[in-house]
N, C-alpha and C. Protein backbone atom coordinates (compact mmCIF):
# COMPACT_ATOMS: atom_id res chain seq x y z
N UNK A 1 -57.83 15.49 10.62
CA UNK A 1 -57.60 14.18 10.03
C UNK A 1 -57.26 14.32 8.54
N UNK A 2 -58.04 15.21 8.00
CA UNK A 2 -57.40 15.46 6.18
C UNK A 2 -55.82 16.18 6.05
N UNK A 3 -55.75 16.96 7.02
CA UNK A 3 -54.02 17.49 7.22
C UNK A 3 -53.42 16.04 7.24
N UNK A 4 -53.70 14.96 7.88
CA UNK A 4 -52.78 13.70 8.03
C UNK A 4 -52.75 12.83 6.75
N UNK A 5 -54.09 12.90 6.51
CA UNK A 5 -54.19 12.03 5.10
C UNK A 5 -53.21 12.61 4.33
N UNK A 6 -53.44 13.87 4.01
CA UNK A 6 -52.87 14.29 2.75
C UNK A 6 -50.81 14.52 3.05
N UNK A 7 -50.60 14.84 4.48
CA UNK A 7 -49.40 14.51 5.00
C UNK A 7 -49.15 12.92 4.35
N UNK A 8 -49.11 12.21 4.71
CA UNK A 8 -49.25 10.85 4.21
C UNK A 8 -48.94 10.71 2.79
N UNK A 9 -49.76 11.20 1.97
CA UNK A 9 -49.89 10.93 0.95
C UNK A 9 -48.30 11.76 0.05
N UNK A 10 -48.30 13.03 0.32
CA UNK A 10 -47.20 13.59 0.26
C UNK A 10 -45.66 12.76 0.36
N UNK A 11 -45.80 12.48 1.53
CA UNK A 11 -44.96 11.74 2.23
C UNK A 11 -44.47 10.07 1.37
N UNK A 12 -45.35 9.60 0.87
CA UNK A 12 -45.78 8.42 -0.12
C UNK A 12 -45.31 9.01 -1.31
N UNK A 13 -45.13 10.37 -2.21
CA UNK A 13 -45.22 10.78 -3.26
C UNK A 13 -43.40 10.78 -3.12
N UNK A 14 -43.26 11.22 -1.92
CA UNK A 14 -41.90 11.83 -1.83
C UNK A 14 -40.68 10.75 -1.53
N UNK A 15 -40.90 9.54 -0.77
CA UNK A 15 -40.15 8.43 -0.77
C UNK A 15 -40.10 7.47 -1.75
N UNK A 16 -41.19 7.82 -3.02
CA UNK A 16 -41.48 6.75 -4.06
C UNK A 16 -39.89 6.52 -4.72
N UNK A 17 -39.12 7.66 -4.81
CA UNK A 17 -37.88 7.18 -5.42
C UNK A 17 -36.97 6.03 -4.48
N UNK A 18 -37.01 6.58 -3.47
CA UNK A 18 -36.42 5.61 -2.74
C UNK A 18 -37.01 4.23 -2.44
N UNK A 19 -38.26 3.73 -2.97
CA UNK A 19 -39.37 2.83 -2.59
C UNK A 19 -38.21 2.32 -3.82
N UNK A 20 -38.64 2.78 -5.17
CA UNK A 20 -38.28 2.29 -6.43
C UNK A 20 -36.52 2.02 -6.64
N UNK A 21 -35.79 2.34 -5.85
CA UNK A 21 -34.51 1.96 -5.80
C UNK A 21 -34.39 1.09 -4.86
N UNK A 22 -34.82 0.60 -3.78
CA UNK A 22 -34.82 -0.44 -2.55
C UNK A 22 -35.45 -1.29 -3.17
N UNK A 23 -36.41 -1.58 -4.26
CA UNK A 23 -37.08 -3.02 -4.68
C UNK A 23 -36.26 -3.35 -6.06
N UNK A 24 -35.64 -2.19 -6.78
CA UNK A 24 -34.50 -2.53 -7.37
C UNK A 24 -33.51 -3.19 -7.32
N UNK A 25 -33.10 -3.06 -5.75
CA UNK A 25 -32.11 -3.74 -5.15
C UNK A 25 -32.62 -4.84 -4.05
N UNK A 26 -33.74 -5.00 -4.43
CA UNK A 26 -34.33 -6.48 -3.82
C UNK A 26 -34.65 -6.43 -2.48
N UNK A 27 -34.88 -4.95 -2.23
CA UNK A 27 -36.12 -4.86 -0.23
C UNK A 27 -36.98 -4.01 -1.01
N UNK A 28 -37.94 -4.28 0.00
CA UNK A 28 -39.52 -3.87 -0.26
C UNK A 28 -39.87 -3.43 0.71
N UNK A 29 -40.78 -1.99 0.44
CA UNK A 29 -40.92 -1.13 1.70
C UNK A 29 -42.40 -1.02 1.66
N UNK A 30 -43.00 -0.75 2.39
CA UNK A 30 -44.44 -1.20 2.92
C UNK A 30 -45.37 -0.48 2.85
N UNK A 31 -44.90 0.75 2.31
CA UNK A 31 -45.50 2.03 2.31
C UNK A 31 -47.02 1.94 1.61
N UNK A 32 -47.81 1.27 1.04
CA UNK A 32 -49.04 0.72 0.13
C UNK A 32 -49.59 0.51 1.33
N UNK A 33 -49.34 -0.51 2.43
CA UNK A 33 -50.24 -0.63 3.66
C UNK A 33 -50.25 -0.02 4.51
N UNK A 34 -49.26 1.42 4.62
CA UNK A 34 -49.38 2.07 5.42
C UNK A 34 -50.51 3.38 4.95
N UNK A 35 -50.01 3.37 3.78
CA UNK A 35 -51.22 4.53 3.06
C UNK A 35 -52.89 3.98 3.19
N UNK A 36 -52.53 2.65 2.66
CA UNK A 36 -54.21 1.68 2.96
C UNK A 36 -54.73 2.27 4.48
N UNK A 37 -54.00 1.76 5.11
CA UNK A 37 -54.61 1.93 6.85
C UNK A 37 -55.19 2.95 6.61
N UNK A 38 -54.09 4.43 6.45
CA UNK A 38 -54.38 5.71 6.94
C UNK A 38 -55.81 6.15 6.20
N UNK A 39 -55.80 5.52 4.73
CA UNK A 39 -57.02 5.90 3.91
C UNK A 39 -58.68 5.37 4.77
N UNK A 40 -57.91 4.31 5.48
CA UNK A 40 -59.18 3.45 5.75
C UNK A 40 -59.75 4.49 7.35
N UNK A 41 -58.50 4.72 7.60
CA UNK A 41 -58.90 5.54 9.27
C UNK A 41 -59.76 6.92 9.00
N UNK A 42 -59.27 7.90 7.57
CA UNK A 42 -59.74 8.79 7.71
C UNK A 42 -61.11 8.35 7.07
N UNK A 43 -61.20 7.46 6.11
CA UNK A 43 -62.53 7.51 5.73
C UNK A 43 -63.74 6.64 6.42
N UNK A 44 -63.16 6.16 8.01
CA UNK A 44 -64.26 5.83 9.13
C UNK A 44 -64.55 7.19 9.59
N UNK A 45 -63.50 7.89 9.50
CA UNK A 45 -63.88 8.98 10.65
C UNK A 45 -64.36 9.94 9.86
N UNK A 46 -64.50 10.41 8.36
CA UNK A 46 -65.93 11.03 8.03
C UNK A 46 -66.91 10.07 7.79
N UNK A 47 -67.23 9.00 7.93
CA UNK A 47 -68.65 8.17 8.51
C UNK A 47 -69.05 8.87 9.39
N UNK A 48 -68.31 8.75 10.53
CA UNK A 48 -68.75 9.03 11.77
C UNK A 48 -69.39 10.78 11.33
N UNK A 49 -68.98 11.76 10.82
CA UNK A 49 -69.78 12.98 10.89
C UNK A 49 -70.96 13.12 10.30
């Protein structure tokens, strides 16, 4: 599950240019609630250990 988080997060680091040129040009990409979720999934599932 931390290989995914941090996949994710990478992944978030690496489309930010393209995040920041698409709201430039007036679309908005969602990527904040997709990172939220994933943060929220891995950090139930070290609860659970």
């Amino acid at each position: 599950m931390f290989a995914l988080y941090q996949l994710s997060i990478a992944i978030g680091i690496i489309t930010m240019p393209l995040a920041i040129a698409a709201r430039q040009a007036g679309v908005t990409l969602p990527l904040h609630r997709l990172l939220a979720r994933i943060e929220t999934a891995y950090e139930n599932a070290n609860a659970d250990q």
